[in-house]
N, C-alpha and C. Protein backbone atom coordinates (compact mmCIF):
# COMPACT_ATOMS: atom_id res chain seq x y z
N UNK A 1 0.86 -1.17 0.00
CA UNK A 1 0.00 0.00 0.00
C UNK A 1 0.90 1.23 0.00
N UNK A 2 0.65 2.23 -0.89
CA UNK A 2 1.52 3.50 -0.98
C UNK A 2 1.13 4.34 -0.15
N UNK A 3 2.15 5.43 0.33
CA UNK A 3 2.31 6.45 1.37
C UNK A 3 0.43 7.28 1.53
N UNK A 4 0.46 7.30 0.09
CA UNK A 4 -0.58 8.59 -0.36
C UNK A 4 -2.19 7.58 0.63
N UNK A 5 -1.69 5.76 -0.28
CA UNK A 5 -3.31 5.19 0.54
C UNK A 5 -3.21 5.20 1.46
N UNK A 6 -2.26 4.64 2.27
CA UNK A 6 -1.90 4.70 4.18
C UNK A 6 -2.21 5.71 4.53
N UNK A 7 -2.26 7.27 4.31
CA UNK A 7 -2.52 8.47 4.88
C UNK A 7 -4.24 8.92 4.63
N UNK A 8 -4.66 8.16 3.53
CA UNK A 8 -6.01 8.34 3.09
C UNK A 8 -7.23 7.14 4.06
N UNK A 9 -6.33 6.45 4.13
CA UNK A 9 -6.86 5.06 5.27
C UNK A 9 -7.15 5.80 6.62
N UNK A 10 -5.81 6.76 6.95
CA UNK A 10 -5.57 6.94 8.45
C UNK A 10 -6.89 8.12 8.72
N UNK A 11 -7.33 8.52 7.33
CA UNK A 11 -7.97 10.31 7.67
C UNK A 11 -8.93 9.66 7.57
N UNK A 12 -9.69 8.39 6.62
CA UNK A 12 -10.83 8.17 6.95
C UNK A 12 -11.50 7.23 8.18
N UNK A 13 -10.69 6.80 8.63
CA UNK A 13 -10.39 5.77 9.77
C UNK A 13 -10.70 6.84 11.22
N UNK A 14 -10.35 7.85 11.02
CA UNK A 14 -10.08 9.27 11.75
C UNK A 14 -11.43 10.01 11.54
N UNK A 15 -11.90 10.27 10.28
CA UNK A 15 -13.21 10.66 10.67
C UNK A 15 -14.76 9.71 10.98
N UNK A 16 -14.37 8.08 10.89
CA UNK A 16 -15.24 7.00 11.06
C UNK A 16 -15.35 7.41 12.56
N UNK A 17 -13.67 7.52 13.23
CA UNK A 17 -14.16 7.28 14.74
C UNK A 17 -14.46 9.05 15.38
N UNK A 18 -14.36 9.81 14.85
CA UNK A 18 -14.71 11.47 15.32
C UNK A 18 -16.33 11.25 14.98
N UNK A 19 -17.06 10.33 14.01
CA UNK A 19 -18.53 10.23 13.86
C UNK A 19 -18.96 9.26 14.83
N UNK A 20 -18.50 8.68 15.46
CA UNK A 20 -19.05 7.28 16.14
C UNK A 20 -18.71 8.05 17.62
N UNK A 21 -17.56 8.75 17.99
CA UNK A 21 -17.67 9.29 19.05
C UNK A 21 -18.37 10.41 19.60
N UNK A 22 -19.19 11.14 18.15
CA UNK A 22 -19.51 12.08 18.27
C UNK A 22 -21.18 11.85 18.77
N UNK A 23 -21.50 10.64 17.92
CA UNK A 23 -22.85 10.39 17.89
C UNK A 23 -22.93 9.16 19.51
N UNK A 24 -21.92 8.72 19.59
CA UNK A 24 -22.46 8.14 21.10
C UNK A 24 -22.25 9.18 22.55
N UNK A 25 -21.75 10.17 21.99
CA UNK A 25 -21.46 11.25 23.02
C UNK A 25 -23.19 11.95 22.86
N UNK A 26 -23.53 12.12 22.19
CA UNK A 26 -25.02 12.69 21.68
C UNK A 26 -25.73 11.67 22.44
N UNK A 27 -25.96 10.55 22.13
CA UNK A 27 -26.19 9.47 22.71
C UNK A 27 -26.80 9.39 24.23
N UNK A 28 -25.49 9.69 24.83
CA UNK A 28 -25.27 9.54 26.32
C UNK A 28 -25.65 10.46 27.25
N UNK A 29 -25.67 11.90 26.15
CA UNK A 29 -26.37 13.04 26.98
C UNK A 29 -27.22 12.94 27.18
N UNK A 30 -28.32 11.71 26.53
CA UNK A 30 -29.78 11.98 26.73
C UNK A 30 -30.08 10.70 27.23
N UNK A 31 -29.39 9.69 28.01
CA UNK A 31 -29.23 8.84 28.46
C UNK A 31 -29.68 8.60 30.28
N UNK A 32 -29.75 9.78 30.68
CA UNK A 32 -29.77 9.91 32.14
C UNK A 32 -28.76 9.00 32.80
N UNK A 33 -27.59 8.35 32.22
CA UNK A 33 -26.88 7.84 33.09
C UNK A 33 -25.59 8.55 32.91
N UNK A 34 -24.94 9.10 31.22
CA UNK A 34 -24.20 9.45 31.30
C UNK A 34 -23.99 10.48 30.62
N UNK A 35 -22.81 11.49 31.26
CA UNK A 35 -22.57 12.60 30.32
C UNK A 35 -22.40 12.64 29.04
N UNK A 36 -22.57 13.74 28.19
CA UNK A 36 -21.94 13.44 27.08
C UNK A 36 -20.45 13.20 26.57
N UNK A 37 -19.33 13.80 27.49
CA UNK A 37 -18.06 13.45 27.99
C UNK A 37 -17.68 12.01 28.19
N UNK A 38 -18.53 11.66 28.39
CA UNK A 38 -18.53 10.21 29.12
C UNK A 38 -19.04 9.33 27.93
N UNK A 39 -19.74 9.66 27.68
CA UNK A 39 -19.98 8.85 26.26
C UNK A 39 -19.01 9.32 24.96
N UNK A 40 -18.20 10.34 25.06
CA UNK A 40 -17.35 10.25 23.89
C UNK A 40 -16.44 9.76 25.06
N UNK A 41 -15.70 9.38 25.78
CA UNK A 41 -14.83 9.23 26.15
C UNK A 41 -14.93 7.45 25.83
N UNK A 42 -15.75 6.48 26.26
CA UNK A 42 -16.00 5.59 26.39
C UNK A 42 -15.94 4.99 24.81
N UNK A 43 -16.87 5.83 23.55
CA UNK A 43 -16.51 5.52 22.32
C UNK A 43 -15.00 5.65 21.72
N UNK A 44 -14.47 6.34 22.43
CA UNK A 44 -13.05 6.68 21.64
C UNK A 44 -12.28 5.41 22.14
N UNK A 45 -12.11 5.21 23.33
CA UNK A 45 -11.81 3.98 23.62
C UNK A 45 -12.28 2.29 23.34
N UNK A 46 -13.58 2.83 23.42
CA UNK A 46 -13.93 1.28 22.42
C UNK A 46 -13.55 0.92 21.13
N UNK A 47 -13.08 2.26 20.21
CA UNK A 47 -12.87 1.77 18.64
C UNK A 47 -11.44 2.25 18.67
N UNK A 48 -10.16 1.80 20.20
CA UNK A 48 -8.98 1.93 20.01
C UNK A 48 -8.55 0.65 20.20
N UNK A 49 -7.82 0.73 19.41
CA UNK A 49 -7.35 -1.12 19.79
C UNK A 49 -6.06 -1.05 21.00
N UNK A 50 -6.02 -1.75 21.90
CA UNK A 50 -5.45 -1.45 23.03
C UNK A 50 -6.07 -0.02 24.01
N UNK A 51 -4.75 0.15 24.95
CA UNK A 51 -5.36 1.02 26.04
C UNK A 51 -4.72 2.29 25.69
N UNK A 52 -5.19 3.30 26.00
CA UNK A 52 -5.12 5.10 26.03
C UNK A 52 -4.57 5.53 27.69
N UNK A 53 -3.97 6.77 27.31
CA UNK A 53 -3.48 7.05 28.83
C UNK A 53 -4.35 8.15 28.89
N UNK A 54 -5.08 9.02 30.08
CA UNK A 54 -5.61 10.78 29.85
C UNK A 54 -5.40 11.29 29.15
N UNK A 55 -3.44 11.29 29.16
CA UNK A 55 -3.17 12.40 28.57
C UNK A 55 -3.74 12.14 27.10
N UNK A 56 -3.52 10.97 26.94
CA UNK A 56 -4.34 10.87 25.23
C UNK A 56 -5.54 10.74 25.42
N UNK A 57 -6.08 10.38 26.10
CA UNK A 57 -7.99 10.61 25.73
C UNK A 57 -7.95 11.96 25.55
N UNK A 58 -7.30 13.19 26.41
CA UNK A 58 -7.61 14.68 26.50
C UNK A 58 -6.95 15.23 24.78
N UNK A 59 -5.63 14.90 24.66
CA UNK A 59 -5.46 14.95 23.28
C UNK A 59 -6.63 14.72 22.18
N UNK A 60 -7.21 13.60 22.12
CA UNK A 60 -8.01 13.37 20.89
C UNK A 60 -9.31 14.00 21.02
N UNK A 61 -9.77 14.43 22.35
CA UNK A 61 -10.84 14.91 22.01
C UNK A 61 -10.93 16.32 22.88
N UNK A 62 -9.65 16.61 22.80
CA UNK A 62 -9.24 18.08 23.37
C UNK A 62 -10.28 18.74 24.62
N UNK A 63 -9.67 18.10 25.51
CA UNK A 63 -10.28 17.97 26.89
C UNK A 63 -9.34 18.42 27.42
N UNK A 64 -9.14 19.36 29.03
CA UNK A 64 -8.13 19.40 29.65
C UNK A 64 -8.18 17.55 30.19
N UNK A 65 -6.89 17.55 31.30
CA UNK A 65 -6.69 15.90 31.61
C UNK A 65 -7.56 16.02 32.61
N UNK A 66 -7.63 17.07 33.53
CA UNK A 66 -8.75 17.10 34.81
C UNK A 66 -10.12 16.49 34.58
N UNK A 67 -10.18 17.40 33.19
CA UNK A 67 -11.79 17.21 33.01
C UNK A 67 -11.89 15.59 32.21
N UNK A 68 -11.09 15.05 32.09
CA UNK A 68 -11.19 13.59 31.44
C UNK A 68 -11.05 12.62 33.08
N UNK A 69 -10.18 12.94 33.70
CA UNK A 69 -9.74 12.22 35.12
C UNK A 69 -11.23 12.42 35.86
N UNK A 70 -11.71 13.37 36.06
CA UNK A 70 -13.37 13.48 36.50
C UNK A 70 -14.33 12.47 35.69
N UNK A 71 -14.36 12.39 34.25
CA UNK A 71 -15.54 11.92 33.94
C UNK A 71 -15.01 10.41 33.64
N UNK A 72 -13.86 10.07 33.75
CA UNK A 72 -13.03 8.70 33.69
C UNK A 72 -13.30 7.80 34.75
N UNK A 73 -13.58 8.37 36.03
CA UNK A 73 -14.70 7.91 36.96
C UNK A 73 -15.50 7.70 37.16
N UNK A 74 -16.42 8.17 36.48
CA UNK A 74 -17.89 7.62 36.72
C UNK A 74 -18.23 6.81 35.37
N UNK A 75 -17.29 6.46 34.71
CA UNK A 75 -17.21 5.05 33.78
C UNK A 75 -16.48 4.23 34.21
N UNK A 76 -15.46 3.88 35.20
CA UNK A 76 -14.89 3.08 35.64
C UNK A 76 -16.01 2.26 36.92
N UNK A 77 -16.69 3.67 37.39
CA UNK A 77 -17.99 3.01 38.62
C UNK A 77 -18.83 2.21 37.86
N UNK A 78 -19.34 2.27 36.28
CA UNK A 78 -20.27 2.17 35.63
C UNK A 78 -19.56 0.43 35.03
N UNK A 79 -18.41 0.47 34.83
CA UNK A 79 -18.11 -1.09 34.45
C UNK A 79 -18.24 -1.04 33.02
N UNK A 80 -17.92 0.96 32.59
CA UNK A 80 -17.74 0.65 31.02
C UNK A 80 -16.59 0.95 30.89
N UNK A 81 -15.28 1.79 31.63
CA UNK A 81 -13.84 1.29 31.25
C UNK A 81 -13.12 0.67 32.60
N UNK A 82 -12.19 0.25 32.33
CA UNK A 82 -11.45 -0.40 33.31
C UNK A 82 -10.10 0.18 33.36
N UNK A 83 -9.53 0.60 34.08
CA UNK A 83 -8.08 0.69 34.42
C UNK A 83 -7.12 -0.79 34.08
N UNK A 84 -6.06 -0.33 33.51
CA UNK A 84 -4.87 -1.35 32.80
C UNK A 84 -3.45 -0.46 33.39
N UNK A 85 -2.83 -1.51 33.28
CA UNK A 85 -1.47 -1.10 33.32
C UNK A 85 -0.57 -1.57 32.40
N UNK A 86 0.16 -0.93 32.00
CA UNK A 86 0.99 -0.69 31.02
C UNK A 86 2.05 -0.99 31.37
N UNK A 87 3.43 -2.01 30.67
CA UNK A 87 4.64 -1.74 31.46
C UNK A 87 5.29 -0.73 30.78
N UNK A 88 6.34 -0.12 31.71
CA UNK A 88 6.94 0.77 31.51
C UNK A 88 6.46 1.93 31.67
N UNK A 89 5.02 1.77 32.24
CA UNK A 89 4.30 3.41 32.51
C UNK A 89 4.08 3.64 33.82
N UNK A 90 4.06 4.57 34.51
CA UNK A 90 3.64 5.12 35.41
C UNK A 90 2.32 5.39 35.69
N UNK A 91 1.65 5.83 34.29
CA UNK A 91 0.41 6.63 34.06
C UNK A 91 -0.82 5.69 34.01
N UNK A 92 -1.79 5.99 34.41
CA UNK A 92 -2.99 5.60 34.40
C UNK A 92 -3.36 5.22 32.92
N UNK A 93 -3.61 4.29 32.12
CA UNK A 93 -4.17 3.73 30.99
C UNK A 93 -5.81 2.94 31.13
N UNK A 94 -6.49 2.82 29.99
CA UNK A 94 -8.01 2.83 30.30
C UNK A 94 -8.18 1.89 28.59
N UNK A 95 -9.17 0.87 29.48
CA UNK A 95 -10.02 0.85 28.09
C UNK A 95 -11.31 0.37 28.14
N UNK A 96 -11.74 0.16 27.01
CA UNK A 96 -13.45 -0.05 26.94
C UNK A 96 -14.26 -1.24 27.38
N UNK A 97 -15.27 -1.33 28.37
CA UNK A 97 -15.70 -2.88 28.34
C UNK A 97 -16.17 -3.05 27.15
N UNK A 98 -16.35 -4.82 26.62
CA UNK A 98 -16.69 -5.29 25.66
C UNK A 98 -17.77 -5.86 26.22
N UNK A 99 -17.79 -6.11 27.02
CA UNK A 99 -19.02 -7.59 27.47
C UNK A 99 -20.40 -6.51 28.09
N UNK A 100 -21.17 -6.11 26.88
CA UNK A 100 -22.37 -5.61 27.43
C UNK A 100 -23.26 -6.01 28.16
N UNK A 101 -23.49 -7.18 28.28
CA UNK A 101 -24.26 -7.75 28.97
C UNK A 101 -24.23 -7.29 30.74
N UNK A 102 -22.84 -7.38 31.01
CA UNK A 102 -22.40 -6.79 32.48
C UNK A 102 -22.89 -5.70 32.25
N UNK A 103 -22.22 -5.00 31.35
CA UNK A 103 -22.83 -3.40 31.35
C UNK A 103 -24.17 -2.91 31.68
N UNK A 104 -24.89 -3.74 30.88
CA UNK A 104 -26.71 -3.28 31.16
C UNK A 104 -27.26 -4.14 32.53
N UNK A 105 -26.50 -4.94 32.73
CA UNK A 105 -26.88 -5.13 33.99
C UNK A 105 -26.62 -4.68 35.07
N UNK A 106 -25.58 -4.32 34.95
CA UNK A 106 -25.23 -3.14 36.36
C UNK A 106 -25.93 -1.83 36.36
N UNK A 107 -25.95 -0.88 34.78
CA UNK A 107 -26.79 0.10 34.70
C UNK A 107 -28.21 -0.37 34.92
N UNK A 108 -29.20 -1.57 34.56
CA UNK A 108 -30.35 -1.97 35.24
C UNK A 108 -30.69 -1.62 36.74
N UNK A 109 -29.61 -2.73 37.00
CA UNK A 109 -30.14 -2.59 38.71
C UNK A 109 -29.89 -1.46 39.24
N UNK A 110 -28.54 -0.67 38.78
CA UNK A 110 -27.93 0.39 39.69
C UNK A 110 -29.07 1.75 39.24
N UNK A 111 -29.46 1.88 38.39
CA UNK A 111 -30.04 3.22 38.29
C UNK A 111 -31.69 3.16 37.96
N UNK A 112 -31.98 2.14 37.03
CA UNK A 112 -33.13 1.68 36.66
C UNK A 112 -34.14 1.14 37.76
N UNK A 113 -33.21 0.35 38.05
CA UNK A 113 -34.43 -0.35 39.13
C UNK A 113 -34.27 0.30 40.82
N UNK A 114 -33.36 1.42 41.22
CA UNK A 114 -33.91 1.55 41.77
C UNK A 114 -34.20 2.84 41.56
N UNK A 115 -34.62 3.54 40.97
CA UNK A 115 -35.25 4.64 40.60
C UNK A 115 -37.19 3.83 40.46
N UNK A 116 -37.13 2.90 39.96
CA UNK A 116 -38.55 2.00 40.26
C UNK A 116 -38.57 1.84 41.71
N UNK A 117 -37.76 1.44 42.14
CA UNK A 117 -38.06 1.23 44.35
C UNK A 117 -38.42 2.66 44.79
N UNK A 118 -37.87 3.65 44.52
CA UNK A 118 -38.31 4.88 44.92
C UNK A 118 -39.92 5.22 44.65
N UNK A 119 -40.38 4.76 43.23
CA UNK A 119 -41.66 5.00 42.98
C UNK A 119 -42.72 4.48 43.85
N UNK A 120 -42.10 3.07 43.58
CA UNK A 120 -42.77 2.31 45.10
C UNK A 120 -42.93 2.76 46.30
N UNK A 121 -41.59 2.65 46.75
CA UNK A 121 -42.05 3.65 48.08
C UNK A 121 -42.54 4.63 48.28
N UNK A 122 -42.79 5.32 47.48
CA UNK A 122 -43.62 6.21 47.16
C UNK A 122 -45.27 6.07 47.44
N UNK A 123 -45.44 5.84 46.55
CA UNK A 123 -46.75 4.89 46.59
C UNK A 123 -46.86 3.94 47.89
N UNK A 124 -46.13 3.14 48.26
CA UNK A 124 -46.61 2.54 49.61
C UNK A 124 -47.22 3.77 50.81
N UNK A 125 -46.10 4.49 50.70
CA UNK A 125 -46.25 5.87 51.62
C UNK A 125 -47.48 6.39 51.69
N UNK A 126 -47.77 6.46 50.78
CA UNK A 126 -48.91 7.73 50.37
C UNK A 126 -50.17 6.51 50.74
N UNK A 127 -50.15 5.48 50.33
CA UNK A 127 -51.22 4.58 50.47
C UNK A 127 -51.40 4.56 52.30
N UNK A 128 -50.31 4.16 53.17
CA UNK A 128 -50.38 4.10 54.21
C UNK A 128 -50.73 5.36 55.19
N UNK A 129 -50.17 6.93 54.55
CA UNK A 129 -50.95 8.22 54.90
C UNK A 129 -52.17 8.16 54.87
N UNK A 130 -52.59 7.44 53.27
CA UNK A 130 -54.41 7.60 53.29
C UNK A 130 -55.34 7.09 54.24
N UNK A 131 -54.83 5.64 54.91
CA UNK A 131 -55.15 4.54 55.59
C UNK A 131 -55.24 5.37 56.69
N UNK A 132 -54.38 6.05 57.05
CA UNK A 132 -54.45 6.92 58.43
C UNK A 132 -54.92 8.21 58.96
N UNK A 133 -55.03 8.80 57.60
CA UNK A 133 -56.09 9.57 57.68
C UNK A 133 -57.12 9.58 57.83
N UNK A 134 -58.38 10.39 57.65
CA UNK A 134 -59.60 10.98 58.53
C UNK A 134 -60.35 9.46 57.87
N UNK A 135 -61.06 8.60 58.44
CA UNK A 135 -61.73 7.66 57.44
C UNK A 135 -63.09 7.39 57.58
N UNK A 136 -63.34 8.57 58.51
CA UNK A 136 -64.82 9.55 58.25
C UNK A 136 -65.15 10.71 57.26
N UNK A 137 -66.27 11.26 57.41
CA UNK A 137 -65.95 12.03 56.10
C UNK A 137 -67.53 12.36 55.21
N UNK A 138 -67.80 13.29 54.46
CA UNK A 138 -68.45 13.17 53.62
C UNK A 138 -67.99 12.15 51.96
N UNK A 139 -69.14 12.05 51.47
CA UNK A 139 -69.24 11.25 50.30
C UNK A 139 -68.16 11.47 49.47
N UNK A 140 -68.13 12.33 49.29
CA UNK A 140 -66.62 12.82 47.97
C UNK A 140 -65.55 12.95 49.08
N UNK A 141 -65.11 13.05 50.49
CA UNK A 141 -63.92 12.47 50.73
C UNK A 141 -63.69 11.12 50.31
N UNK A 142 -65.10 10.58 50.32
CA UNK A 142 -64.67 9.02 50.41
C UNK A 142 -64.45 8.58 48.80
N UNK A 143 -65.57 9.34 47.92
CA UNK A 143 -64.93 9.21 46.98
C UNK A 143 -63.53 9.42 46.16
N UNK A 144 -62.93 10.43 46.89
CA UNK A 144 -61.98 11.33 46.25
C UNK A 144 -60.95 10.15 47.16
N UNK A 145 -60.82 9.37 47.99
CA UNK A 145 -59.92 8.36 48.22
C UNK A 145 -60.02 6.77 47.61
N UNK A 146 -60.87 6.55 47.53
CA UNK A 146 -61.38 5.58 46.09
C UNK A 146 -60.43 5.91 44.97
N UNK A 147 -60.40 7.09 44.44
CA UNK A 147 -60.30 7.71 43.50
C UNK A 147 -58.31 7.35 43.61
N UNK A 148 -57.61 8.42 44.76
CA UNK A 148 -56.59 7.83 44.94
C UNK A 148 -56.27 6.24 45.23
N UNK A 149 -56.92 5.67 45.88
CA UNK A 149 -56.21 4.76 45.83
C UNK A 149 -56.35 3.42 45.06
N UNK A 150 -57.01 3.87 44.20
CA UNK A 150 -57.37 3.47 42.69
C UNK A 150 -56.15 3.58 41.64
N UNK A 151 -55.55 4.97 41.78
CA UNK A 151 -54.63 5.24 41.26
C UNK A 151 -53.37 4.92 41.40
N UNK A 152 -53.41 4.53 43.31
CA UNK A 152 -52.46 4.24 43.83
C UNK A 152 -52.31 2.84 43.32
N UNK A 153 -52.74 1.96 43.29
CA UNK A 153 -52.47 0.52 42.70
C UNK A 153 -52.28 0.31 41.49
N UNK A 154 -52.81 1.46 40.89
CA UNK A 154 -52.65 1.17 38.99
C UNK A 154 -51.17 1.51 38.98
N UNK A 155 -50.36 2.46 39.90
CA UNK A 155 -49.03 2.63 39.47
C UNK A 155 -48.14 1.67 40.42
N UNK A 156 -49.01 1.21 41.63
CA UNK A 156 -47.72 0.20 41.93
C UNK A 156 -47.65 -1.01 40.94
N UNK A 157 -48.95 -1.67 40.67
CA UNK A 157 -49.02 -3.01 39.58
C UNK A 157 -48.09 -2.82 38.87
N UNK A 158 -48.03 -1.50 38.05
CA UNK A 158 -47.12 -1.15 37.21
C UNK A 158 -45.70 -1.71 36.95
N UNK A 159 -45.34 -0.88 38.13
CA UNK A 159 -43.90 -0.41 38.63
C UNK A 159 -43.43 -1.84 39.73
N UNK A 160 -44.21 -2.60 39.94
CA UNK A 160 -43.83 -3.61 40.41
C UNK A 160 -43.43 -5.00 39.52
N UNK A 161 -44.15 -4.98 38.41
CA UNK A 161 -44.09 -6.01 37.59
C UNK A 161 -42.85 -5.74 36.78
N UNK A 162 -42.71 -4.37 36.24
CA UNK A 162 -41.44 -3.61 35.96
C UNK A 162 -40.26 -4.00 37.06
N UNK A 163 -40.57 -3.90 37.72
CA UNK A 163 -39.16 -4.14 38.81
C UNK A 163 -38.95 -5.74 38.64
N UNK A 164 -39.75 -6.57 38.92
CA UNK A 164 -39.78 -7.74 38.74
C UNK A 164 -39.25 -8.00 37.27
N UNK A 165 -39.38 -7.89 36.52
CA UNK A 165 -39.22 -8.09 34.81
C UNK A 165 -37.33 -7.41 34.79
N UNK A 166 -36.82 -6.50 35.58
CA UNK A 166 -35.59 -6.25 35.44
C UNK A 166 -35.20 -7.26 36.24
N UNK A 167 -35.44 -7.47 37.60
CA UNK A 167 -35.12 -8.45 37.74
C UNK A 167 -34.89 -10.01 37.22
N UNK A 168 -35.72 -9.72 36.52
CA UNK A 168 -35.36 -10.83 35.82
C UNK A 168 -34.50 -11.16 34.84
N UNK A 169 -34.48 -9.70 34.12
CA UNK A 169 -33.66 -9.44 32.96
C UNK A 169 -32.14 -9.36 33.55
N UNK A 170 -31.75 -9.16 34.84
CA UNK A 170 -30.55 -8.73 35.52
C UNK A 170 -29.99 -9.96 35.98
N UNK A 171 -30.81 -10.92 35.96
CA UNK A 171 -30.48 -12.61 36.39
C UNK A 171 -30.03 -13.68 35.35
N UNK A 172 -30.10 -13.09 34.05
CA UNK A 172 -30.22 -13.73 32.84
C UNK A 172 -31.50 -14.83 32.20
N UNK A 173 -32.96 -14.28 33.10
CA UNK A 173 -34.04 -14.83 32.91
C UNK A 173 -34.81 -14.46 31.57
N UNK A 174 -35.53 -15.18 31.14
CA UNK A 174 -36.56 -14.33 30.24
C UNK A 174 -37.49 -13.19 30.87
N UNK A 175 -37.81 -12.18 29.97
CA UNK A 175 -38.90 -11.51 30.69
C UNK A 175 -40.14 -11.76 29.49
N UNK A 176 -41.33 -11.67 30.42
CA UNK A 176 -42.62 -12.30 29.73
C UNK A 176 -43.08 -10.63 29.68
N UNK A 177 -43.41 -10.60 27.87
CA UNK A 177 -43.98 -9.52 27.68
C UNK A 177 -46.10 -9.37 27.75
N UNK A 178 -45.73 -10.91 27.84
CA UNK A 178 -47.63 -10.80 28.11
C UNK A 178 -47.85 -10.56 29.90
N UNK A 179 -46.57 -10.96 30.29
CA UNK A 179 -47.30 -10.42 31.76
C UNK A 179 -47.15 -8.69 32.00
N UNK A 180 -46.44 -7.71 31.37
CA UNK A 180 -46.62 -6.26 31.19
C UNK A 180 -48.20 -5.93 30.51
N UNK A 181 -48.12 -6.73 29.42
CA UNK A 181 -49.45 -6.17 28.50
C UNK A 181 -50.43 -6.05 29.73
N UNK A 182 -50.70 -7.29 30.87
CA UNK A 182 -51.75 -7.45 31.32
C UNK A 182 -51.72 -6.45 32.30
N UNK A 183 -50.27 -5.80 33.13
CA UNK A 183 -50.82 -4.90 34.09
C UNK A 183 -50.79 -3.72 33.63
N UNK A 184 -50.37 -3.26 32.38
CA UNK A 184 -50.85 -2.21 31.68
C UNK A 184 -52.35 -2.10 31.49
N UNK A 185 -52.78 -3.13 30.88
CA UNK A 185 -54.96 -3.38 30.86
C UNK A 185 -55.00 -3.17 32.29
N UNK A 186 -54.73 -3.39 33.44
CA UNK A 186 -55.14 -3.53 34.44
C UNK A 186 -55.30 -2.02 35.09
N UNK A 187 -53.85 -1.34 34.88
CA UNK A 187 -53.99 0.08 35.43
C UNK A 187 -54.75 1.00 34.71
N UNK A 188 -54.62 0.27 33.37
CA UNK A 188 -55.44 1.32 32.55
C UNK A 188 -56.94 0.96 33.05
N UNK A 189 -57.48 -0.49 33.37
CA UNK A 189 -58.63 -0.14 33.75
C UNK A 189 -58.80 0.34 35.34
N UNK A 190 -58.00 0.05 36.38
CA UNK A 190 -58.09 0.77 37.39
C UNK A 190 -58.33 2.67 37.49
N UNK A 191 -57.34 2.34 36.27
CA UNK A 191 -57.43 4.71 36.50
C UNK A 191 -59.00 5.07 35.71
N UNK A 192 -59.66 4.34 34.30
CA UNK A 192 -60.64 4.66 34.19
C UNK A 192 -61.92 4.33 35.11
N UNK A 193 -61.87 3.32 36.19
CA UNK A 193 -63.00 3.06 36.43
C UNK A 193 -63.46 3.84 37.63
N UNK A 194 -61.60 4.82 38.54
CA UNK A 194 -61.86 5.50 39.71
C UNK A 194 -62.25 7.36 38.91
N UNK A 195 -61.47 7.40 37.33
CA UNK A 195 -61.57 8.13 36.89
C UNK A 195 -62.60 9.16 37.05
């Protein structure tokens, strides 16, 4: 291969991965788990063969090293790069997980599901306030708690079968999409019938 193709290889090879890092950095911003920093950082390293030190992640995508050493952390917590060592280096080197499967399962449980436990408890809460509140009353108090806690079960069914179904998905189980369909019909008929 001549000088001229090797240099034409290297620039398009060069703008394959400035598009792939650019668009999983886009990606990640709207991801709620990760920055967009974090998602180009993580692509640049996945389409490097071997490991990168800061100082070169900050090079290629012209970052100070601080601001790469900050967001190089909360992908190393995440189990999408890993720290390597290099011989002959001193310096911190990084590269990309491959094995997604770990990946979405740690982002499952760690952010997904329990951002679902919060809802729950939520809802338990509020169900157990109602219980203890006034449970005398005129007609439309009593209706107007019907009403909640009508609502209140259409979103735990929900959010419980959801939690259950990651769980399952986080175990390497199947998840059954006819058991969602059904507590979807279910809340949907719970919210119209207190509606």
């Amino acid at each position: 291969m001549g000088v001229l193709n090797v240099l034409y290889f290297l620039n398009v090879m060069d703008t394959v991965t400035a598009g792939f890092v650019d668009g999983i950095g886009a990606a990640a911003a709207t991801s709620g788990v990760l920055s967009q920093l974090q998602g180009r950082i993580f692509a640049l390293l996945y389409l490097t063969p071997g490991q990168l030190s800061l100082d070169q992640i900050a090079d290629e995508l012209q970052q100070s090293k601080s601001n790469i050493s900050v967001n190089i952390r909360g992908l190393v917590e995440w189990h999408l790069v890993r720290r390597v060592s290099v011989e002959r280096s001193r310096k911190d080197h990084y590269e990309a997980a491959t094995n997604f499967w770990l990946v979405m399962r740690e982002i499952m449980e760690r952010r997904f599901r329990w951002n679902l436990r919060q809802v729950l408890a939520s809802v338990a809460e509020t169900s157990r306030a109602l219980e203890t509140g006034s449970r005398r009353g005129s007609g439309a108090q009593a209706e107007k708690r019907a009403f909640i806690n009508g609502r209140l079960e259409g979103m735990r069914a929900f959010f419980a079968i959801v939690d259950t179904n990651i769980g399952a998905f986080t175990q390497g189980q199947s998840v059954a999409p006819q058991a969602m369909q059904k507590v979807i019909q279910f809340a949907a008929k719970q919210i119209a019938r207190k509606g």
